[in-house]
PDB file of N, CA and C in Angstrom:
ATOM      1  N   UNK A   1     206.629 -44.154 -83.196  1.00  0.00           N
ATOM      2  CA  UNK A   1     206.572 -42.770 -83.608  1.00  0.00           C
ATOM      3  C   UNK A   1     207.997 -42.253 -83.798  1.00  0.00           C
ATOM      4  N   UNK A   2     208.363 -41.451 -84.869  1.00  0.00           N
ATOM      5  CA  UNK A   2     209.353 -41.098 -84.591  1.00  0.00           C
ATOM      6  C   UNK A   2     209.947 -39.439 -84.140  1.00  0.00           C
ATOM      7  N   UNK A   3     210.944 -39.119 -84.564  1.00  0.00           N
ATOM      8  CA  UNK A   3     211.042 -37.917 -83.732  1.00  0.00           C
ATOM      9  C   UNK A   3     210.369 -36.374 -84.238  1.00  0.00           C
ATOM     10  N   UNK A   4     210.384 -36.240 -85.564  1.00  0.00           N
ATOM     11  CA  UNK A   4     209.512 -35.267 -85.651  1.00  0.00           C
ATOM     12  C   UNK A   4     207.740 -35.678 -85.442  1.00  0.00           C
ATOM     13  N   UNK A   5     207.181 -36.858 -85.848  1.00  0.00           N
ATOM     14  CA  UNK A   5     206.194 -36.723 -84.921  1.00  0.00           C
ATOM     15  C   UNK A   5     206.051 -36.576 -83.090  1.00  0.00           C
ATOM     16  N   UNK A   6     206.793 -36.803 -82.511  1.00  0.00           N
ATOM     17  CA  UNK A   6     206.606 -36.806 -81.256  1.00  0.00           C
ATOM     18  C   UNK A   6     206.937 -35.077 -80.984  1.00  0.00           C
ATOM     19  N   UNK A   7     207.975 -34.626 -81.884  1.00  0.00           N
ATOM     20  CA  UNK A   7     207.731 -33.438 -81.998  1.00  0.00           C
ATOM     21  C   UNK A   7     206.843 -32.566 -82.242  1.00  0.00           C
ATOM     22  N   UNK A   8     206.261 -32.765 -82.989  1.00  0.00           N
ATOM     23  CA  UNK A   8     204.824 -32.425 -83.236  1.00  0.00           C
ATOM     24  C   UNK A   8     203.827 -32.752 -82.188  1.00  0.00           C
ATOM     25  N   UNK A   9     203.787 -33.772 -81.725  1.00  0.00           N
ATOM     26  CA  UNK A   9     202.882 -33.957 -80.667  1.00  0.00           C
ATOM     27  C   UNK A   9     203.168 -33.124 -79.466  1.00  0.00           C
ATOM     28  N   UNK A  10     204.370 -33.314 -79.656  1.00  0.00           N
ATOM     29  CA  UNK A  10     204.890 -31.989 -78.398  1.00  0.00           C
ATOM     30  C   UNK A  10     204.481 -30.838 -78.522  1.00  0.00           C
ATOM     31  N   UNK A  11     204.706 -30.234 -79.441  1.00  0.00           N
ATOM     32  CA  UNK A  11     203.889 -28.764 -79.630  1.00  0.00           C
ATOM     33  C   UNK A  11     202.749 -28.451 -79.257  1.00  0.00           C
ATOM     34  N   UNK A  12     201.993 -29.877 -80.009  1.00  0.00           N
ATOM     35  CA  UNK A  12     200.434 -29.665 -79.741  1.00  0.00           C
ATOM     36  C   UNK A  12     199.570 -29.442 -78.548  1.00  0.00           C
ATOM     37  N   UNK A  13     200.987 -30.131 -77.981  1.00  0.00           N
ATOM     38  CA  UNK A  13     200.179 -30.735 -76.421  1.00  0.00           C
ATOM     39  C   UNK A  13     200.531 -29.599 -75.252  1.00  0.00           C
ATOM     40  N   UNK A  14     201.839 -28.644 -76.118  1.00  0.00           N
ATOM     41  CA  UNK A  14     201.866 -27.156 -75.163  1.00  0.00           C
ATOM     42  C   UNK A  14     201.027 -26.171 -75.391  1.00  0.00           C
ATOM     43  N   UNK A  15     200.781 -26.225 -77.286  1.00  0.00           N
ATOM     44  CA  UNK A  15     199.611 -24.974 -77.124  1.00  0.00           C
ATOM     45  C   UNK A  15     198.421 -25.539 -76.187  1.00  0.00           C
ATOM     46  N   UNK A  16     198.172 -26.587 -75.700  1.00  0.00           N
ATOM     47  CA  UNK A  16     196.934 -27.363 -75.388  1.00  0.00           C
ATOM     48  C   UNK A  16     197.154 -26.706 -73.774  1.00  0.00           C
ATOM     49  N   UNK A  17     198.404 -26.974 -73.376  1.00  0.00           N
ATOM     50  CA  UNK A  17     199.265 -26.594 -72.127  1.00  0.00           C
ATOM     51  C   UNK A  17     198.122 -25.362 -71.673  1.00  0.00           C
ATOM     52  N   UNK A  18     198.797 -24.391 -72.584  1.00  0.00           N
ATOM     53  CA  UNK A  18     198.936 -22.930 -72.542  1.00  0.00           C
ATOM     54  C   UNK A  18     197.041 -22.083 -72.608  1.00  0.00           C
ATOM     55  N   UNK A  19     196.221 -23.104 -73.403  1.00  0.00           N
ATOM     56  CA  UNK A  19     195.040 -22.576 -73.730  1.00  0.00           C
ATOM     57  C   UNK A  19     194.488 -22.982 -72.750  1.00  0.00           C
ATOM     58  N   UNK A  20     194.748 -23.892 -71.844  1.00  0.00           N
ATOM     59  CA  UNK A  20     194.072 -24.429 -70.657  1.00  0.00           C
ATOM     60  C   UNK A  20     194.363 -23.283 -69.809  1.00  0.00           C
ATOM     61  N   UNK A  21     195.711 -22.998 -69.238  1.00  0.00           N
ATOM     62  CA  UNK A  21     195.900 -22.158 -68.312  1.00  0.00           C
ATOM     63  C   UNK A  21     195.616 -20.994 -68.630  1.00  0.00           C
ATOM     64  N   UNK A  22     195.622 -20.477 -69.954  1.00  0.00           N
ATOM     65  CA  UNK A  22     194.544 -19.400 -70.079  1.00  0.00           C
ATOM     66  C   UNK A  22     193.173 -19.223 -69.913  1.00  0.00           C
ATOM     67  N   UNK A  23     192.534 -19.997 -70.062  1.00  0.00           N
ATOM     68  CA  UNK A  23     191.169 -20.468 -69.535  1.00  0.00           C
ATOM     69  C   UNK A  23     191.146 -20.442 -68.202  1.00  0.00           C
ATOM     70  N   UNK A  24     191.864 -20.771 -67.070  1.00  0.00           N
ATOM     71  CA  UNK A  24     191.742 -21.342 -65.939  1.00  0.00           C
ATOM     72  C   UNK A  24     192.308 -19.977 -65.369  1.00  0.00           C
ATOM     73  N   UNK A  25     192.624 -19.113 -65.352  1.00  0.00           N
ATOM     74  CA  UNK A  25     193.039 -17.991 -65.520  1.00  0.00           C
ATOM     75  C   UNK A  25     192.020 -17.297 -65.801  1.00  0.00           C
ATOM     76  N   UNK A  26     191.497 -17.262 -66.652  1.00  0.00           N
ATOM     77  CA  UNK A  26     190.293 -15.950 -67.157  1.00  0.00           C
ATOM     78  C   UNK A  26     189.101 -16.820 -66.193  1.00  0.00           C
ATOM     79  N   UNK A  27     188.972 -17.789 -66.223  1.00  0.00           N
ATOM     80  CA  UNK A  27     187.829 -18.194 -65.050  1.00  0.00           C
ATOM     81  C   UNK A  27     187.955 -18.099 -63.510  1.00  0.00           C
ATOM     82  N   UNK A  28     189.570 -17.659 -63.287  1.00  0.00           N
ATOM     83  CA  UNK A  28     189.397 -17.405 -61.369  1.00  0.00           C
ATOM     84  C   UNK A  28     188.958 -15.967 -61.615  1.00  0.00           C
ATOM     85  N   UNK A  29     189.849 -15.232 -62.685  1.00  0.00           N
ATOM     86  CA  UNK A  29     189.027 -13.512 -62.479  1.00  0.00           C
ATOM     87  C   UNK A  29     187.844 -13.659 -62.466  1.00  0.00           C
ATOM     88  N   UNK A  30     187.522 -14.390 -63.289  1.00  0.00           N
ATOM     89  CA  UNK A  30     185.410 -13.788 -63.388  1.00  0.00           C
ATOM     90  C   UNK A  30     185.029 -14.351 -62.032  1.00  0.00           C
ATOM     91  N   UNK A  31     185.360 -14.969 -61.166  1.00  0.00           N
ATOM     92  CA  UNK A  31     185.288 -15.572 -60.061  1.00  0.00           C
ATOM     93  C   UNK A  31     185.853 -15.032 -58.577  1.00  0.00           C
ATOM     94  N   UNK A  32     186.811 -14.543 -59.000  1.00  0.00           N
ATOM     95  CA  UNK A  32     187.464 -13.402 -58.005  1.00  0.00           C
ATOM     96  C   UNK A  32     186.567 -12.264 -57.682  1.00  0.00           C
ATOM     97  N   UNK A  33     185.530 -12.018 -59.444  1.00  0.00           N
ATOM     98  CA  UNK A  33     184.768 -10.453 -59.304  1.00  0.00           C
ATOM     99  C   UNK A  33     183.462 -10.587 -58.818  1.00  0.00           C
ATOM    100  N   UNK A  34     183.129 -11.846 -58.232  1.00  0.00           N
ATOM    101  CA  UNK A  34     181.532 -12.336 -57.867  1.00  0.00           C
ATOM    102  C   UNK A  34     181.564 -12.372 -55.759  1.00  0.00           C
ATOM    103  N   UNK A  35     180.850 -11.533 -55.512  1.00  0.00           N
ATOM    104  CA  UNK A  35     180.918 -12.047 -54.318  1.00  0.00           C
ATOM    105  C   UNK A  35     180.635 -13.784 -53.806  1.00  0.00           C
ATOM    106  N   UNK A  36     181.659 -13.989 -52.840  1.00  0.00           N
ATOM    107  CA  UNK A  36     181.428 -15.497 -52.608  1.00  0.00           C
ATOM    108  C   UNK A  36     179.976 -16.499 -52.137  1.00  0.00           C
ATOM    109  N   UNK A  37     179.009 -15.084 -51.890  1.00  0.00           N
ATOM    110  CA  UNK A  37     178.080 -16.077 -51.773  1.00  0.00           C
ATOM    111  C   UNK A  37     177.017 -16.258 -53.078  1.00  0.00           C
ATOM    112  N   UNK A  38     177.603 -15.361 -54.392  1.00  0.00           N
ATOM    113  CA  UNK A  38     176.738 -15.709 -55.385  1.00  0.00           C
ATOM    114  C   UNK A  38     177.269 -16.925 -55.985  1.00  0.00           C
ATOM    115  N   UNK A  39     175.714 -18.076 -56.183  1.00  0.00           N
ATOM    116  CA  UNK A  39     175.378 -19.118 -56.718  1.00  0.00           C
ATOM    117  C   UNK A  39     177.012 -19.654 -57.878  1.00  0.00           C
ATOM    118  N   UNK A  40     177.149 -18.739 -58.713  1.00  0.00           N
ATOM    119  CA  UNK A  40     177.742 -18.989 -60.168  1.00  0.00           C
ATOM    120  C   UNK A  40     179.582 -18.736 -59.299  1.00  0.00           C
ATOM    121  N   UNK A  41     179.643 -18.506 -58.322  1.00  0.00           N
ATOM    122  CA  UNK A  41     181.134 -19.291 -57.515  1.00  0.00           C
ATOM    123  C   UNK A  41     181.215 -20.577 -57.750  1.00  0.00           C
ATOM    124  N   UNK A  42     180.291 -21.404 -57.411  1.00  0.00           N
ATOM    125  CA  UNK A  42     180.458 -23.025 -57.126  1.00  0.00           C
ATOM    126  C   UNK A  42     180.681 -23.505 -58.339  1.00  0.00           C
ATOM    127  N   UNK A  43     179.434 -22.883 -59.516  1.00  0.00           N
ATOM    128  CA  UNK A  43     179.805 -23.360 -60.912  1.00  0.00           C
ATOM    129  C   UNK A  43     181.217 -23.057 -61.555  1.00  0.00           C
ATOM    130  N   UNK A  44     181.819 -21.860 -61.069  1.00  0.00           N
ATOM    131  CA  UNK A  44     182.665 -21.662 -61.441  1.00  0.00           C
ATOM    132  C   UNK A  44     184.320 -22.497 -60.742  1.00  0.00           C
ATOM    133  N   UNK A  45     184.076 -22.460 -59.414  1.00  0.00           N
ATOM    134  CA  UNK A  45     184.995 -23.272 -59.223  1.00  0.00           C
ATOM    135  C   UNK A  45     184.947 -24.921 -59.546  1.00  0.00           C
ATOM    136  N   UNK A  46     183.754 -25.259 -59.437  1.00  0.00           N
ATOM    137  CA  UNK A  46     183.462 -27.016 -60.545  1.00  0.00           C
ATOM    138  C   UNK A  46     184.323 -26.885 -61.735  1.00  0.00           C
ATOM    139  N   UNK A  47     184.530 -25.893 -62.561  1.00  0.00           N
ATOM    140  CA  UNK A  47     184.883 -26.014 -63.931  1.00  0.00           C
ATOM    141  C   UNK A  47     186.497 -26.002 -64.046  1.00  0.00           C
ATOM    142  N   UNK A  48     186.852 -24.587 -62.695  1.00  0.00           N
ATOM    143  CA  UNK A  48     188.232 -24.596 -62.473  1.00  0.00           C
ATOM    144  C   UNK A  48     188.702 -26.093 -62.132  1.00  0.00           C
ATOM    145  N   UNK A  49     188.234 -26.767 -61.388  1.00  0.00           N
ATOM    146  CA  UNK A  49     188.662 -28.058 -60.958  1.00  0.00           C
ATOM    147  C   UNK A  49     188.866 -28.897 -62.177  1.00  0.00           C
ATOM    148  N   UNK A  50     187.559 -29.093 -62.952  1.00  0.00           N
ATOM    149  CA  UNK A  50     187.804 -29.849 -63.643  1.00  0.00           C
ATOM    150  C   UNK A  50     189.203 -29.350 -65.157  1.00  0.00           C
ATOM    151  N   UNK A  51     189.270 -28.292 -65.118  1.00  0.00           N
ATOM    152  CA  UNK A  51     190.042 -27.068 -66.084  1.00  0.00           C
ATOM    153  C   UNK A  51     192.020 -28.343 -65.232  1.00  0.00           C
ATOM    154  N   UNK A  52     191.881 -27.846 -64.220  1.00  0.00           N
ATOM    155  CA  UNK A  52     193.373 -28.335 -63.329  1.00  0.00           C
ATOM    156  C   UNK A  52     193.441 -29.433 -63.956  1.00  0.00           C
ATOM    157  N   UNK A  53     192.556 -30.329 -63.737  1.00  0.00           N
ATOM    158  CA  UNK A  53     192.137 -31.907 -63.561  1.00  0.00           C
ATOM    159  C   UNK A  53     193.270 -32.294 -65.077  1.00  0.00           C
ATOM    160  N   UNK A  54     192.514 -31.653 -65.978  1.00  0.00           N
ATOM    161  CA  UNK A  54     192.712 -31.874 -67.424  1.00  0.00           C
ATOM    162  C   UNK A  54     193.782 -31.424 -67.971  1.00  0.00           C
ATOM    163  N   UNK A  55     194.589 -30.058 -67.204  1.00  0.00           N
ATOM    164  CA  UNK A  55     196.028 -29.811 -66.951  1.00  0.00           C
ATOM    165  C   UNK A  55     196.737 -30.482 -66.154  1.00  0.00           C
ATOM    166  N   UNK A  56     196.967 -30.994 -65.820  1.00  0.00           N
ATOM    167  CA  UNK A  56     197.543 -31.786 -64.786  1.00  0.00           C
ATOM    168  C   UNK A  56     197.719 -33.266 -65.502  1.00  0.00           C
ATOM    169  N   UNK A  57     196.946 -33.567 -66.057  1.00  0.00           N
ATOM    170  CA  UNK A  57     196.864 -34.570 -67.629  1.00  0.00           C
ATOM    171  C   UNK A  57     197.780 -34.629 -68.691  1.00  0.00           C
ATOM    172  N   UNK A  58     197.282 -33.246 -69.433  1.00  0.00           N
ATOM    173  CA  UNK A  58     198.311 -32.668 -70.122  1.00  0.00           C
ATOM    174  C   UNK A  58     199.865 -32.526 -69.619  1.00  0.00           C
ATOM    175  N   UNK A  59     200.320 -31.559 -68.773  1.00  0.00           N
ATOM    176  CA  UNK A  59     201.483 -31.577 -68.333  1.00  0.00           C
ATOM    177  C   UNK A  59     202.111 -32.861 -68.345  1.00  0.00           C
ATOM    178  N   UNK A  60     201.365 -33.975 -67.628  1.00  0.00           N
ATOM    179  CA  UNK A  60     202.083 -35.367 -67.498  1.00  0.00           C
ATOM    180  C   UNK A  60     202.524 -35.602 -69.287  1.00  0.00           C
ATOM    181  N   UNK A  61     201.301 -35.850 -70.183  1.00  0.00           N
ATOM    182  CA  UNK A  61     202.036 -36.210 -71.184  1.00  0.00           C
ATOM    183  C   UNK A  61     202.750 -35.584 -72.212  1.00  0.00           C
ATOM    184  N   UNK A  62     203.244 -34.008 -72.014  1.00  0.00           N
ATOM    185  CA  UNK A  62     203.965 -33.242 -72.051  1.00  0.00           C
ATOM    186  C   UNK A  62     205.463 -33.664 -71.441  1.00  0.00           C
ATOM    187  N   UNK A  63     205.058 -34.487 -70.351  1.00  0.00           N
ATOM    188  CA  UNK A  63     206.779 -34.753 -69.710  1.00  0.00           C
ATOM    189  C   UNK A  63     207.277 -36.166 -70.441  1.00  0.00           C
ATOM    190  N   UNK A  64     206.406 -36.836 -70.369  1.00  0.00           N
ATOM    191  CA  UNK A  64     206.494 -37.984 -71.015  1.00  0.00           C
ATOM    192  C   UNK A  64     207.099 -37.945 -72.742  1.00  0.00           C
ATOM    193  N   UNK A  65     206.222 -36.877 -73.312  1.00  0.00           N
ATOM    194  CA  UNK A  65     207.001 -36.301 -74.575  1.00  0.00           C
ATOM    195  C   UNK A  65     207.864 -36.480 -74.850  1.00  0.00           C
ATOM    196  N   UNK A  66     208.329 -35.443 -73.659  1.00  0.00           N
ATOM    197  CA  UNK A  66     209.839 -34.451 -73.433  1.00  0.00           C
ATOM    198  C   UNK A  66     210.866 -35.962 -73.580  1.00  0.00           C
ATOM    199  N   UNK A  67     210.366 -36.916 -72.912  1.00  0.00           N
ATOM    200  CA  UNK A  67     211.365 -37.606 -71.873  1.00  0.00           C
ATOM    201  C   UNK A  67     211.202 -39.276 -73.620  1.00  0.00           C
ATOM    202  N   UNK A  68     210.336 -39.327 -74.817  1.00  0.00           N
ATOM    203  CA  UNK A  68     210.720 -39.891 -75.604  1.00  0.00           C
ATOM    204  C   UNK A  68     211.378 -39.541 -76.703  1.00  0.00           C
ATOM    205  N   UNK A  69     211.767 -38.137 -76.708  1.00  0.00           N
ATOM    206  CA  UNK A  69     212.259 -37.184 -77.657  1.00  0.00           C
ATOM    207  C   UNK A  69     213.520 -37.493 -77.320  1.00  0.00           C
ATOM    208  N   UNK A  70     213.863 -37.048 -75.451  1.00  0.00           N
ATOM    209  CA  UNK A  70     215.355 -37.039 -75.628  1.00  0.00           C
ATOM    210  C   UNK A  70     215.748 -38.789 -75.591  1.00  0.00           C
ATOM    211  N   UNK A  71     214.957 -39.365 -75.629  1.00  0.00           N
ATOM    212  CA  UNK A  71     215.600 -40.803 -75.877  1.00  0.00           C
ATOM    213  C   UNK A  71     215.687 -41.477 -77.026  1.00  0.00           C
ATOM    214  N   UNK A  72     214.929 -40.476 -78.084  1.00  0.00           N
ATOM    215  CA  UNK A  72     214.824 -40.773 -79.520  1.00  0.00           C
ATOM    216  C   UNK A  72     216.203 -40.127 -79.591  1.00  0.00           C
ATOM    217  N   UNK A  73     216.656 -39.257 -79.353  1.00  0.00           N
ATOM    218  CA  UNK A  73     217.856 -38.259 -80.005  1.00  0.00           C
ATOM    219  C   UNK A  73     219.030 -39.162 -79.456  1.00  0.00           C
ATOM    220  N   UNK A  74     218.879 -39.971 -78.271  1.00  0.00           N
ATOM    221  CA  UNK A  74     220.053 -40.501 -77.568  1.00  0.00           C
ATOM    222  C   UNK A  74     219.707 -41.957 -78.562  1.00  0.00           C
ATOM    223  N   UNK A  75     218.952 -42.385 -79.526  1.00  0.00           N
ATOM    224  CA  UNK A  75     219.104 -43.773 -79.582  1.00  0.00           C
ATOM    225  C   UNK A  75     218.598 -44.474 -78.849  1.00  0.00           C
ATOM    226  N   UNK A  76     217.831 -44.125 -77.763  1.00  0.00           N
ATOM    227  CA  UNK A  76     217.129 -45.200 -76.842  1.00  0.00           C
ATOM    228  C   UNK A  76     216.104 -45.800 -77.127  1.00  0.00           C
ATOM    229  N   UNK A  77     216.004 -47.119 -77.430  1.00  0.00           N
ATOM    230  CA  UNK A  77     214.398 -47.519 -77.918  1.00  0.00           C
ATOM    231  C   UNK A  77     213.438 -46.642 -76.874  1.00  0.00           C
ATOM    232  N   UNK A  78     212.322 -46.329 -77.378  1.00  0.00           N
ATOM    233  CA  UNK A  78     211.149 -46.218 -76.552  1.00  0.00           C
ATOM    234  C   UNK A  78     210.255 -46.823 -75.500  1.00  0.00           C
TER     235      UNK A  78
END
């Protein structure tokens, strides 16, 4: 790959970043506003988990990105 694609992939993979943690975000409020013993807590924290799970994914190959970009710019094979 070279550097404007990985650039590109980079981008993609922050708006991806960013729409997750917005999601994961708008799902603790609706979750914050439910008392804890209604049912749709559990569903809701299942989804948050899996929401992290899949950020926590992302971020990694977000760093990984980061980290073939600056070795494309330095000349470093990949």
């Amino acid at each position: 790959m070279n550097e404007e694609e990985l650039e590109e992939d980079l981008k993609t993979t922050s708006a991806q970043v960013s729409a997750t943690a917005e999601r994961l975000d708008q799902l603790e409020v609706q979750k914050r506003s439910l008392p804890p013993a209604d049912p749709r807590v559990i569903e809701l924290s299942d989804q948050i988990e899996r929401l992290a799970a899949s950020l926590r994914r992302q971020t990694a190959i977000e760093g990984d990105l980061t980290r073939e970009i600056r070795d494309a710019a330095a000349g470093e094979p990949a």
